[in-house]
PDB file of N, CA and C in Angstrom:
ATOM      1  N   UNK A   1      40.961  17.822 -66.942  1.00  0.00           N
ATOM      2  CA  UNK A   1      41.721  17.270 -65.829  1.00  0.00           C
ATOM      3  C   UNK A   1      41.432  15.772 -65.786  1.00  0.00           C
ATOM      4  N   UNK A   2      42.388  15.232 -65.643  1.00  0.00           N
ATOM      5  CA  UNK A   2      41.740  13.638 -65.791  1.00  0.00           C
ATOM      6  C   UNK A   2      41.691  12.871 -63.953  1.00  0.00           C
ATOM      7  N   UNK A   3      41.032  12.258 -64.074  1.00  0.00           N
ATOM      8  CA  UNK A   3      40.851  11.029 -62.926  1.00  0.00           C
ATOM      9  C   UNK A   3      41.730  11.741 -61.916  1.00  0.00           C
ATOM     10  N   UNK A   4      42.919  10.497 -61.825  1.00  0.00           N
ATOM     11  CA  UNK A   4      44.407  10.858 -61.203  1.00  0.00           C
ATOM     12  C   UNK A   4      44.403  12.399 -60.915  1.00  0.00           C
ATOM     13  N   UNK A   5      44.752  13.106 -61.936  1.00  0.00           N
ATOM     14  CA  UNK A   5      45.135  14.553 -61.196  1.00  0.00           C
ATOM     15  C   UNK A   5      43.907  15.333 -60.314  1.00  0.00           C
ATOM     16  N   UNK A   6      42.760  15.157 -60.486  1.00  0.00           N
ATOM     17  CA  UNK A   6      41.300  15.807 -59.419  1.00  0.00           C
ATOM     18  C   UNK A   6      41.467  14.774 -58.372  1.00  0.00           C
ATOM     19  N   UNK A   7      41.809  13.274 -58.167  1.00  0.00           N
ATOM     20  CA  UNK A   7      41.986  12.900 -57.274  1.00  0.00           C
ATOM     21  C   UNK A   7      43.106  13.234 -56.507  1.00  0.00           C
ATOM     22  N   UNK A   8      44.370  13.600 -56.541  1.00  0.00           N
ATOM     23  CA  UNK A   8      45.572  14.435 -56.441  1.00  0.00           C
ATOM     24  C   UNK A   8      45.298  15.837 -55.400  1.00  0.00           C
ATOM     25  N   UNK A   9      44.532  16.031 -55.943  1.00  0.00           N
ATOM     26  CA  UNK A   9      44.430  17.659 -55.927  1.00  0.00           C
ATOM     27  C   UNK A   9      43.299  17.973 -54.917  1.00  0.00           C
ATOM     28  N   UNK A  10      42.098  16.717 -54.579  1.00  0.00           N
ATOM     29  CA  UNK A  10      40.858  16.217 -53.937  1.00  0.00           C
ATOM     30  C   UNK A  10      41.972  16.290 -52.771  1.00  0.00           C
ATOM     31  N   UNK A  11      42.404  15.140 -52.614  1.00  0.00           N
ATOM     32  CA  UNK A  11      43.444  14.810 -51.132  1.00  0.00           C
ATOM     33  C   UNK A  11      44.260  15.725 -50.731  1.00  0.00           C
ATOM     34  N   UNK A  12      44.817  16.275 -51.632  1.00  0.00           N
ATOM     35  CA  UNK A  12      45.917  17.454 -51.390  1.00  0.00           C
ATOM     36  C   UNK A  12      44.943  18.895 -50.834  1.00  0.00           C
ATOM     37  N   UNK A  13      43.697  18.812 -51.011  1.00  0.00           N
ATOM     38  CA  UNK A  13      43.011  19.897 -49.946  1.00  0.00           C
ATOM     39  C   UNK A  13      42.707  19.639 -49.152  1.00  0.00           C
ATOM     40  N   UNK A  14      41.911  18.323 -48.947  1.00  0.00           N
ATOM     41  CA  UNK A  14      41.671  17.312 -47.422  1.00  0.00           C
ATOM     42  C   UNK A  14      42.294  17.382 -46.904  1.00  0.00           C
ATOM     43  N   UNK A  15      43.908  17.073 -47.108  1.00  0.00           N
ATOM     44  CA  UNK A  15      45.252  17.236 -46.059  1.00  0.00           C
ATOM     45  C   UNK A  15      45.495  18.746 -45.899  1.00  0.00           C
ATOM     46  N   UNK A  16      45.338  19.421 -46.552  1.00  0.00           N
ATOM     47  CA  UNK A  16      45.265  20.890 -45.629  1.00  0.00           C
ATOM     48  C   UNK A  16      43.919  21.203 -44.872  1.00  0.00           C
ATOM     49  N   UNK A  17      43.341  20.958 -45.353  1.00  0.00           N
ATOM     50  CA  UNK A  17      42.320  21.127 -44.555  1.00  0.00           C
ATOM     51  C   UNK A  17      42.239  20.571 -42.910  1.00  0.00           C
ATOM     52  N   UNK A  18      43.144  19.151 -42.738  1.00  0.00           N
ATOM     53  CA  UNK A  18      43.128  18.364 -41.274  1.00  0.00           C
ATOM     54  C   UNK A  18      44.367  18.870 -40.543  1.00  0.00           C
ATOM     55  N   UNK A  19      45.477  19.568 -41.661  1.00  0.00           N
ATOM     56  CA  UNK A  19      46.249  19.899 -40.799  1.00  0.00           C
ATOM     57  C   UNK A  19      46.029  21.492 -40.121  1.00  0.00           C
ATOM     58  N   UNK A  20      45.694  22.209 -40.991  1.00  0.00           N
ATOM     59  CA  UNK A  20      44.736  23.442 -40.216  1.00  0.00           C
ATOM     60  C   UNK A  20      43.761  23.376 -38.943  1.00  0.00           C
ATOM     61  N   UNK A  21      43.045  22.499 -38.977  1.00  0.00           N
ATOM     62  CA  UNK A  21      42.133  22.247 -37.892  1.00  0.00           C
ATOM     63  C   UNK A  21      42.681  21.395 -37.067  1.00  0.00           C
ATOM     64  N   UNK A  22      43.655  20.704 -36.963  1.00  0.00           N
ATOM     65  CA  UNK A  22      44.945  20.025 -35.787  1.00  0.00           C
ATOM     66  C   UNK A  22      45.503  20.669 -35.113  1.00  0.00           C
ATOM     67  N   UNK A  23      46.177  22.223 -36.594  1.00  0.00           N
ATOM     68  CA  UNK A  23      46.946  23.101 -35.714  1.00  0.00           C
ATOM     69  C   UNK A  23      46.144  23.949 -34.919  1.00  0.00           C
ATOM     70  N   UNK A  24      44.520  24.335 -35.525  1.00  0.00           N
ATOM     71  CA  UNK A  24      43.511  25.132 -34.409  1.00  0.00           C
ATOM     72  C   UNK A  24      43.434  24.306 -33.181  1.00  0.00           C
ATOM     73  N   UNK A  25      43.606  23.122 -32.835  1.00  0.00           N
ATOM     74  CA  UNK A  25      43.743  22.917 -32.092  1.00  0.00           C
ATOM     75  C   UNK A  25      44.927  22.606 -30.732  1.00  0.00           C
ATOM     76  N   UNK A  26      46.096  23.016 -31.208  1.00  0.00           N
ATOM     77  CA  UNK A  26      47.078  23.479 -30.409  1.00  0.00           C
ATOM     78  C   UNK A  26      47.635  24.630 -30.366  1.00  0.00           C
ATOM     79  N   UNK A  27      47.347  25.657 -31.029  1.00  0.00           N
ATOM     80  CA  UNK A  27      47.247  27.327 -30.332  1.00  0.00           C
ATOM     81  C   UNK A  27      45.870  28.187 -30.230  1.00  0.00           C
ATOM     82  N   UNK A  28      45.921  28.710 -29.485  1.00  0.00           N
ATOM     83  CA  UNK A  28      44.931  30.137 -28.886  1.00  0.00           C
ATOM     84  C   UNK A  28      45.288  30.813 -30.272  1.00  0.00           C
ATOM     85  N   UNK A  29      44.137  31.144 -30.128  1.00  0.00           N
ATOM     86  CA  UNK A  29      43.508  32.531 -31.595  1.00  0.00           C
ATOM     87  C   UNK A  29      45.029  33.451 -31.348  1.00  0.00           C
ATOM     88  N   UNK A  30      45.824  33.985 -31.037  1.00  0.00           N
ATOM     89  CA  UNK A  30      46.531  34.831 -30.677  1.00  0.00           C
ATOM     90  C   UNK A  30      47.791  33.726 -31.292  1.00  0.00           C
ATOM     91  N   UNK A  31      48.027  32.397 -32.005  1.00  0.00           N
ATOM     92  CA  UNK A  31      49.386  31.358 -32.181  1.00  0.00           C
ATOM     93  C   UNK A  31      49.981  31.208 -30.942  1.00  0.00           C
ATOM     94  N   UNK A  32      49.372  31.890 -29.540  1.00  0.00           N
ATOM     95  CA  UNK A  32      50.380  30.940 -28.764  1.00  0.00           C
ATOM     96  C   UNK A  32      50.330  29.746 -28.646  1.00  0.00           C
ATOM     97  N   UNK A  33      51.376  28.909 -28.716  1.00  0.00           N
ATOM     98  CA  UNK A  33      50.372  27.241 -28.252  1.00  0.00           C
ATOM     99  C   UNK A  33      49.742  27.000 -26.668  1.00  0.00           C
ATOM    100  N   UNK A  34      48.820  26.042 -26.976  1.00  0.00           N
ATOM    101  CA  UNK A  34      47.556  25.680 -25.733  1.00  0.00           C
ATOM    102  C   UNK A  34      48.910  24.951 -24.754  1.00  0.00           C
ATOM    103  N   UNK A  35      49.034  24.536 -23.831  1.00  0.00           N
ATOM    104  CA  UNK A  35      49.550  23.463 -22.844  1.00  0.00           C
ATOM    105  C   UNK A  35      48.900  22.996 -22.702  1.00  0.00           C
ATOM    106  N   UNK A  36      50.083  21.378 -23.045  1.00  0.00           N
ATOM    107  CA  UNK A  36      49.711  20.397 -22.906  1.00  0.00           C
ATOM    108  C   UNK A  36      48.719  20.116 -22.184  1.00  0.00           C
ATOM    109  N   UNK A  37      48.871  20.213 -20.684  1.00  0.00           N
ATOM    110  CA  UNK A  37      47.869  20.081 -19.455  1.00  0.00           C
ATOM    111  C   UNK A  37      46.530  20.803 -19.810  1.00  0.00           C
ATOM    112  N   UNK A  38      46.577  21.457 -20.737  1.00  0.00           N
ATOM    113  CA  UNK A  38      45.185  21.724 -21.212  1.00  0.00           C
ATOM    114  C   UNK A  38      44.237  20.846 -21.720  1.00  0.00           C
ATOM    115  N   UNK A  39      45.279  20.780 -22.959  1.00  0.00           N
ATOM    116  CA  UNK A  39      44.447  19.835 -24.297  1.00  0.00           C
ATOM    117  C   UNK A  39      44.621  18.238 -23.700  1.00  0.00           C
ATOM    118  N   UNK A  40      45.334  17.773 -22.822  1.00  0.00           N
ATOM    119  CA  UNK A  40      45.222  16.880 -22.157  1.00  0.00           C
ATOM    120  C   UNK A  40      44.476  16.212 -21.259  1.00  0.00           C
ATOM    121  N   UNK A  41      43.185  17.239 -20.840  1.00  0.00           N
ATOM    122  CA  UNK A  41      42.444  17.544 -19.150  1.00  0.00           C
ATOM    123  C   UNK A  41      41.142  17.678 -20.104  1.00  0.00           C
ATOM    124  N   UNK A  42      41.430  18.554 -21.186  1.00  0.00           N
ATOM    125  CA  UNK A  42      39.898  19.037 -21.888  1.00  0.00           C
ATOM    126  C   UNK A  42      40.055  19.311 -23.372  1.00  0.00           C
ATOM    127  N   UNK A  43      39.614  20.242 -23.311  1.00  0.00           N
ATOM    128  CA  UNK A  43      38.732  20.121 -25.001  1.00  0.00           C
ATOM    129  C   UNK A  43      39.586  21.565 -25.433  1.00  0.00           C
ATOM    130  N   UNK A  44      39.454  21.844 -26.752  1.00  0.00           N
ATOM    131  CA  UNK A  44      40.642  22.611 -27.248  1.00  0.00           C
ATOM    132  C   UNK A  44      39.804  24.342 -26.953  1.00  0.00           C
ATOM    133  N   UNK A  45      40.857  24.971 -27.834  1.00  0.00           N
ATOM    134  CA  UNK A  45      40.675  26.581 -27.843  1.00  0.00           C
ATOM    135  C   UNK A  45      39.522  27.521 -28.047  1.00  0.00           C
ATOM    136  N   UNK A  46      38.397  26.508 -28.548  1.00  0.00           N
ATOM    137  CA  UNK A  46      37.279  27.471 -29.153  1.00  0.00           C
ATOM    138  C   UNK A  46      35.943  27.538 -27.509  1.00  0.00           C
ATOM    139  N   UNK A  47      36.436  26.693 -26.303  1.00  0.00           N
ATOM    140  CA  UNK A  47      35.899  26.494 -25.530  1.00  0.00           C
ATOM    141  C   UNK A  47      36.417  26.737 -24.160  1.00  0.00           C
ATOM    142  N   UNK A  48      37.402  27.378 -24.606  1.00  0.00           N
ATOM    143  CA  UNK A  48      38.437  28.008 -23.449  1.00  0.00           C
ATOM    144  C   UNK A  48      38.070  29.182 -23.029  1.00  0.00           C
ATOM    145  N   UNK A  49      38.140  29.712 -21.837  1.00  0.00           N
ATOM    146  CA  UNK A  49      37.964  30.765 -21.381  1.00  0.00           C
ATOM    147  C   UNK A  49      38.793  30.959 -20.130  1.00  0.00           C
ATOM    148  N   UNK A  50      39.308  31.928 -20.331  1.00  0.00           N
ATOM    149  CA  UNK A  50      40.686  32.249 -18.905  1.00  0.00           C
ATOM    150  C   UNK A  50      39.880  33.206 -18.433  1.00  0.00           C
ATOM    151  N   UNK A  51      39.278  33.118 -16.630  1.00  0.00           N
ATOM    152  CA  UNK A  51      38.794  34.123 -15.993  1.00  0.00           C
ATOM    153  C   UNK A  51      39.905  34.817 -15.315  1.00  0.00           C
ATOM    154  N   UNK A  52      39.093  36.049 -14.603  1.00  0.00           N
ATOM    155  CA  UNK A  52      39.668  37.059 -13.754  1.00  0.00           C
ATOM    156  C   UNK A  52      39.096  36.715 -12.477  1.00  0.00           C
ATOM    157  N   UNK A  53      39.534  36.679 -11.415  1.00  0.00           N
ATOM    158  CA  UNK A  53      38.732  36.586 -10.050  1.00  0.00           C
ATOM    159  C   UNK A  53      37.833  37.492  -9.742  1.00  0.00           C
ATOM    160  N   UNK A  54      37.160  38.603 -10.883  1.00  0.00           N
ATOM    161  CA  UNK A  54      36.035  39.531 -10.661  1.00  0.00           C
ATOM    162  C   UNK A  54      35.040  38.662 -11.327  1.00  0.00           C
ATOM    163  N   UNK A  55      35.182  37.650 -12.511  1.00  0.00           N
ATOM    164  CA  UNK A  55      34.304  36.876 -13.155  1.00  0.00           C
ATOM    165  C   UNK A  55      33.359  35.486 -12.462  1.00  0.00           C
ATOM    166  N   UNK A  56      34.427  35.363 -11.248  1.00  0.00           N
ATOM    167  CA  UNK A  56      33.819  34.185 -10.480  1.00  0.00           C
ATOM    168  C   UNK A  56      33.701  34.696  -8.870  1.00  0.00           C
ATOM    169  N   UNK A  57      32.888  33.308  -8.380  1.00  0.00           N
ATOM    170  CA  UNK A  57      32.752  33.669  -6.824  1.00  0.00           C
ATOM    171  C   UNK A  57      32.829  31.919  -6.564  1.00  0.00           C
ATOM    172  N   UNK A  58      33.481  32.019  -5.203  1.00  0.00           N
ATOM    173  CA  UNK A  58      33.776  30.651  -4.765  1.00  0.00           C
ATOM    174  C   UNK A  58      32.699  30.596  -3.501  1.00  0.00           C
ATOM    175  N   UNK A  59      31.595  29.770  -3.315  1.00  0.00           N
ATOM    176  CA  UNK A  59      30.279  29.599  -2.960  1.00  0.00           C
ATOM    177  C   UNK A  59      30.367  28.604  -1.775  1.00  0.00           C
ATOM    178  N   UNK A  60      29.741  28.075  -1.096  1.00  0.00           N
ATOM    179  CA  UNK A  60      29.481  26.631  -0.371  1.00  0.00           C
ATOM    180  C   UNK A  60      29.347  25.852  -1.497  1.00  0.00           C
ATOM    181  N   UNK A  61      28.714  26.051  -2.682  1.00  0.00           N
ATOM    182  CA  UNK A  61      27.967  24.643  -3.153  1.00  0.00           C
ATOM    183  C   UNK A  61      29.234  24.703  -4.605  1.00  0.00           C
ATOM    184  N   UNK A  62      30.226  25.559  -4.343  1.00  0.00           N
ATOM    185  CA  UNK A  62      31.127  25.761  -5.480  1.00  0.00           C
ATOM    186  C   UNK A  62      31.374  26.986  -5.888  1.00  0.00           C
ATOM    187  N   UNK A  63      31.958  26.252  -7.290  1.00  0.00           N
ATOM    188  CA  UNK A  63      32.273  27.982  -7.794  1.00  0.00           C
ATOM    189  C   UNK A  63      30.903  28.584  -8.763  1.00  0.00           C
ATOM    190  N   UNK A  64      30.912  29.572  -9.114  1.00  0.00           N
ATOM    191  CA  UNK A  64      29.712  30.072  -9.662  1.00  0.00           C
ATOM    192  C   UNK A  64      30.562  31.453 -10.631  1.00  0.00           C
ATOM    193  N   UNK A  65      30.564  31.211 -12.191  1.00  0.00           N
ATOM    194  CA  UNK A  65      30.814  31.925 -13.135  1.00  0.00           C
ATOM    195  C   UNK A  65      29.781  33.003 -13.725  1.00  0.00           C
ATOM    196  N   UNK A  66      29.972  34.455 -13.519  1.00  0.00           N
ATOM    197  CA  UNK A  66      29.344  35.126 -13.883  1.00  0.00           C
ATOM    198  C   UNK A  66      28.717  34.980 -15.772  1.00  0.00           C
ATOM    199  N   UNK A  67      27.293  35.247 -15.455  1.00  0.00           N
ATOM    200  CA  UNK A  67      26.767  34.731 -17.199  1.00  0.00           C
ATOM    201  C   UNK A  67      26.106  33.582 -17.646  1.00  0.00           C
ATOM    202  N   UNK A  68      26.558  32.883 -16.371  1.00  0.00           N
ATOM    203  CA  UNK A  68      25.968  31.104 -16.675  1.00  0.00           C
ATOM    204  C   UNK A  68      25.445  30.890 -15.368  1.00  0.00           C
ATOM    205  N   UNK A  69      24.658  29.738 -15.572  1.00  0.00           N
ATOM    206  CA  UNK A  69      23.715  29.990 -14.038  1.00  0.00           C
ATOM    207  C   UNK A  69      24.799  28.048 -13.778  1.00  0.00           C
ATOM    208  N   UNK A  70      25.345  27.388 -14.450  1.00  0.00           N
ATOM    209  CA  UNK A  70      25.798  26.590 -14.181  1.00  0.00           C
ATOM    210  C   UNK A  70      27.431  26.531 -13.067  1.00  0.00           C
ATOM    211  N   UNK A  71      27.024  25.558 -12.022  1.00  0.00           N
ATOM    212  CA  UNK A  71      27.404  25.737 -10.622  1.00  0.00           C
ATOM    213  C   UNK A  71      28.395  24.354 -10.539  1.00  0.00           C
ATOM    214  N   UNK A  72      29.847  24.642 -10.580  1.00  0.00           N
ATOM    215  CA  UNK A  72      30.223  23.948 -10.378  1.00  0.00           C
ATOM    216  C   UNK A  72      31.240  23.190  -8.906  1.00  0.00           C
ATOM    217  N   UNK A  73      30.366  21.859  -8.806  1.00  0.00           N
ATOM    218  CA  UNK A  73      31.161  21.734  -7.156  1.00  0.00           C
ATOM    219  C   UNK A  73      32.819  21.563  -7.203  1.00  0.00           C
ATOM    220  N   UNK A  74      32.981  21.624  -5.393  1.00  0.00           N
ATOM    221  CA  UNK A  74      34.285  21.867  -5.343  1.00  0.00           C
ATOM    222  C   UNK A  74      34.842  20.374  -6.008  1.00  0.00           C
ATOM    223  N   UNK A  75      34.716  19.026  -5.913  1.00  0.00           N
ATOM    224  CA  UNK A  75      35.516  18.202  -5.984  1.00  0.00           C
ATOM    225  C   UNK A  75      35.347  17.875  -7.665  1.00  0.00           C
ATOM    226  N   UNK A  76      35.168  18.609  -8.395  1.00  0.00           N
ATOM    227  CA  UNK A  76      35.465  18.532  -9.908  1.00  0.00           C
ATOM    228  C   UNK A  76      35.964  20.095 -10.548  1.00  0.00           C
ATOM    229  N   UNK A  77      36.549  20.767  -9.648  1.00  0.00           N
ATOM    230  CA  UNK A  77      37.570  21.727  -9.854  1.00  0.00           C
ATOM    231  C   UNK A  77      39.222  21.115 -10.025  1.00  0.00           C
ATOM    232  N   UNK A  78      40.316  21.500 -11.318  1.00  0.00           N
ATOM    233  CA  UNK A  78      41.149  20.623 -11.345  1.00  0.00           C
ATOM    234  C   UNK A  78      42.195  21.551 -11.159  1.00  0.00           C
ATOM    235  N   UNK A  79      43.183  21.128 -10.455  1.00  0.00           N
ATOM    236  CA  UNK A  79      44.099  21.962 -10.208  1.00  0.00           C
ATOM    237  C   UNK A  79      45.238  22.902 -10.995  1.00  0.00           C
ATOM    238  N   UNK A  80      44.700  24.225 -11.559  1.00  0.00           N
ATOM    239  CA  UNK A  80      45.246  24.959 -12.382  1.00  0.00           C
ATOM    240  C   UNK A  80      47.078  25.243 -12.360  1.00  0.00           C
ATOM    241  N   UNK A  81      47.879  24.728 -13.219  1.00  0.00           N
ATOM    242  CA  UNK A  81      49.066  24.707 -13.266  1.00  0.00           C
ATOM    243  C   UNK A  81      49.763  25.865 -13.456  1.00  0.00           C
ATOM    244  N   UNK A  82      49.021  27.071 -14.265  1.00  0.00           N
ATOM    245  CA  UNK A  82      49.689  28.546 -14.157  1.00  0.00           C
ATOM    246  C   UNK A  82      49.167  29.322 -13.518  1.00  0.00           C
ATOM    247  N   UNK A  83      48.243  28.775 -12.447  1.00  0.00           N
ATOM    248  CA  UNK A  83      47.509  29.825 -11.225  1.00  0.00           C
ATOM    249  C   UNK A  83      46.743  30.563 -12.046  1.00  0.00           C
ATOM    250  N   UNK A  84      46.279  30.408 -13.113  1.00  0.00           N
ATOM    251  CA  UNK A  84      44.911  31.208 -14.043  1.00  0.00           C
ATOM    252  C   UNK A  84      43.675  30.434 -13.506  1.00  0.00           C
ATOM    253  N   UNK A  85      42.576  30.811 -13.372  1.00  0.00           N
ATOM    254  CA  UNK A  85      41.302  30.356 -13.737  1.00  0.00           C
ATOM    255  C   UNK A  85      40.688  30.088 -15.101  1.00  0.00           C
ATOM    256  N   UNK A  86      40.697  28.769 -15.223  1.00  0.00           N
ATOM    257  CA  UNK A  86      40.010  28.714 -16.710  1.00  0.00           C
ATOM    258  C   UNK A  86      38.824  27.825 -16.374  1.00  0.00           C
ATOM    259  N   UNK A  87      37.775  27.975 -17.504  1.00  0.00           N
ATOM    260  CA  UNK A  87      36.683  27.222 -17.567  1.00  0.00           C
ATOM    261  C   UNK A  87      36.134  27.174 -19.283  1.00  0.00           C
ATOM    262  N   UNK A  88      35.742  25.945 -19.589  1.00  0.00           N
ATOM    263  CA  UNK A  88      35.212  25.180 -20.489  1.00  0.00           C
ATOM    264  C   UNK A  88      34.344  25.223 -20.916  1.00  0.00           C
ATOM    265  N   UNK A  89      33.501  25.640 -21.615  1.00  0.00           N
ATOM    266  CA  UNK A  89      32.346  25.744 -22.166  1.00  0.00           C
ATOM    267  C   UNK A  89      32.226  26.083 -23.226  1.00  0.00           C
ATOM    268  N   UNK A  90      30.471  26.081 -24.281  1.00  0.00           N
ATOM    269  CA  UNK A  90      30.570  26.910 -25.501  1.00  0.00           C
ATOM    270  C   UNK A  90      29.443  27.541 -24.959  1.00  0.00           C
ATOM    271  N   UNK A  91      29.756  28.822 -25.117  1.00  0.00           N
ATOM    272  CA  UNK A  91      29.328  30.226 -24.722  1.00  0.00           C
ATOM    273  C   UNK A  91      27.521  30.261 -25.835  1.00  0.00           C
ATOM    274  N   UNK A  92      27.646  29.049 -26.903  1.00  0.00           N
ATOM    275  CA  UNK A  92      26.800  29.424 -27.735  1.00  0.00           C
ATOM    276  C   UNK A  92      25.457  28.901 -27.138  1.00  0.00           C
ATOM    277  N   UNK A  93      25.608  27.925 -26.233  1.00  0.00           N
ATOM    278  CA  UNK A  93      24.115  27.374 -25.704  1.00  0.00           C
ATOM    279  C   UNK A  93      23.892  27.380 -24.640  1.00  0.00           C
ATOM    280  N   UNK A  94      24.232  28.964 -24.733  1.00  0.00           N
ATOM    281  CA  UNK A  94      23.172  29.870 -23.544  1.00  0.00           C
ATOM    282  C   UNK A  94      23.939  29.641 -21.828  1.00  0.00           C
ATOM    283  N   UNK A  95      22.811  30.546 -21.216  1.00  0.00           N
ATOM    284  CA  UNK A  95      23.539  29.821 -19.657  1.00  0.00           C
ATOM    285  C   UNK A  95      22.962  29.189 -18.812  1.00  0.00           C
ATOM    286  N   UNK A  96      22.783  28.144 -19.579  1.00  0.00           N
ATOM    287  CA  UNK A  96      22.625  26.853 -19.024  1.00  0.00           C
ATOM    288  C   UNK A  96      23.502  25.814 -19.304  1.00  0.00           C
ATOM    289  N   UNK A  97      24.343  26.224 -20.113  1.00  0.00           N
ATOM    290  CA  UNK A  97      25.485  26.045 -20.443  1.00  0.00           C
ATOM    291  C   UNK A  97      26.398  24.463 -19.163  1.00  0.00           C
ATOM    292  N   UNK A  98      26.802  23.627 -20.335  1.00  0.00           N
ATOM    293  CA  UNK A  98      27.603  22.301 -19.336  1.00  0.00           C
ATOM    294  C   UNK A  98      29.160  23.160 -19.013  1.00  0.00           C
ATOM    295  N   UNK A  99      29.876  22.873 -17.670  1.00  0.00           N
ATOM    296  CA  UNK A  99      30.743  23.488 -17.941  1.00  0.00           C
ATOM    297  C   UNK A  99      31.728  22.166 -17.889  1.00  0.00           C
ATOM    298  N   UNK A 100      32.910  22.078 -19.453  1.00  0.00           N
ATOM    299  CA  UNK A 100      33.482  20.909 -19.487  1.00  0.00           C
ATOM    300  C   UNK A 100      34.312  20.678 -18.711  1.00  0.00           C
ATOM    301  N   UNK A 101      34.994  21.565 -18.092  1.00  0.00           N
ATOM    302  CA  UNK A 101      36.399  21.077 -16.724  1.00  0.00           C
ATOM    303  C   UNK A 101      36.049  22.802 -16.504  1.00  0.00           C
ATOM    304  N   UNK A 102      36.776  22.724 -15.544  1.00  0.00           N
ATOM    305  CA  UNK A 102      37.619  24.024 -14.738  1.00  0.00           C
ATOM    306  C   UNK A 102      38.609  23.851 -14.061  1.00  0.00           C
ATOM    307  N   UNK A 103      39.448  25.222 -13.950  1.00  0.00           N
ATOM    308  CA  UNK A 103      40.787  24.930 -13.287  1.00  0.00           C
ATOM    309  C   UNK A 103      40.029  26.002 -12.497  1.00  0.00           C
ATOM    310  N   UNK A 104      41.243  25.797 -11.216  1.00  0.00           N
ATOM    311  CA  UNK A 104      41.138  27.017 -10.330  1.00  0.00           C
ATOM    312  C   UNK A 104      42.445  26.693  -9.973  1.00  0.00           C
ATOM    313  N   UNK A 105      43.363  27.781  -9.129  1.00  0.00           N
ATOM    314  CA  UNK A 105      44.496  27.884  -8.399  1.00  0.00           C
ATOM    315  C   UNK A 105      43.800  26.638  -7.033  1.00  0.00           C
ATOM    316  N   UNK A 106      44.065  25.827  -6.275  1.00  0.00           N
ATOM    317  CA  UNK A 106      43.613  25.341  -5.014  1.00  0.00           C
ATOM    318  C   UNK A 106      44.112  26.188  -3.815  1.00  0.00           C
ATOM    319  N   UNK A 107      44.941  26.848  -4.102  1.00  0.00           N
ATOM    320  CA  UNK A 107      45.052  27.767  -2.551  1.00  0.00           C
ATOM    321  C   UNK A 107      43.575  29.238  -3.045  1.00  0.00           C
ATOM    322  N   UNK A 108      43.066  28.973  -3.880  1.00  0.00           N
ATOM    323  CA  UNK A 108      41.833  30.004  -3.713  1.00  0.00           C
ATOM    324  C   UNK A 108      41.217  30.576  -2.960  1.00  0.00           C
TER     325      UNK A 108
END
């Protein structure tokens, strides 16, 4: 293979490679695509989590997500556009876990 063509062929996997991990980042494991107001507000699909209102409790000092001892107050709750609860995090470092945004419905 000479020079030119392994360099060819070098880039031509790099570019699949960035466009794969671009497109992981505008659909959910399932190909639906993320909204906008998602990937716009926060961080992409591998840190997403859509709750159920059995998963959380809305507190005095905030909301409080079952699993994580991390407590988030009311005035950095952002106002959820399809009335889902979602919250941000990677599930991998533990629960102590930062949580990166949350939505909630505001009539909660």
């Amino acid at each position: 293979m000479t020079r030119l063509s392994y360099s060819l062929v070098v880039s031509a996997l790099a570019l699949g490679l960035m466009s794969s991990s671009a497109q992981a980042h505008t659909t959910w494991a399932n190909g639906d695509p993320i909204p906008l107001w998602i990937t716009s507000a926060c961080c992409g699909f591998a840190d997403a989590h859509m709750l159920s209102a059995d998963e959380v409790t809305l507190q005095d000092d905030g909301w409080h997500i079952n699993g994580i001892n991390t407590v988030i107050p009311r005035d950095k709750v952002l106002p959820s556009q399809d009335g889902q609860i979602w919250g941000f995090w990677n599930p991998a470092l533990g629960p102590d876990v930062p949580v990166y945004c949350f939505f909630a419905p505001m009539e909660f």
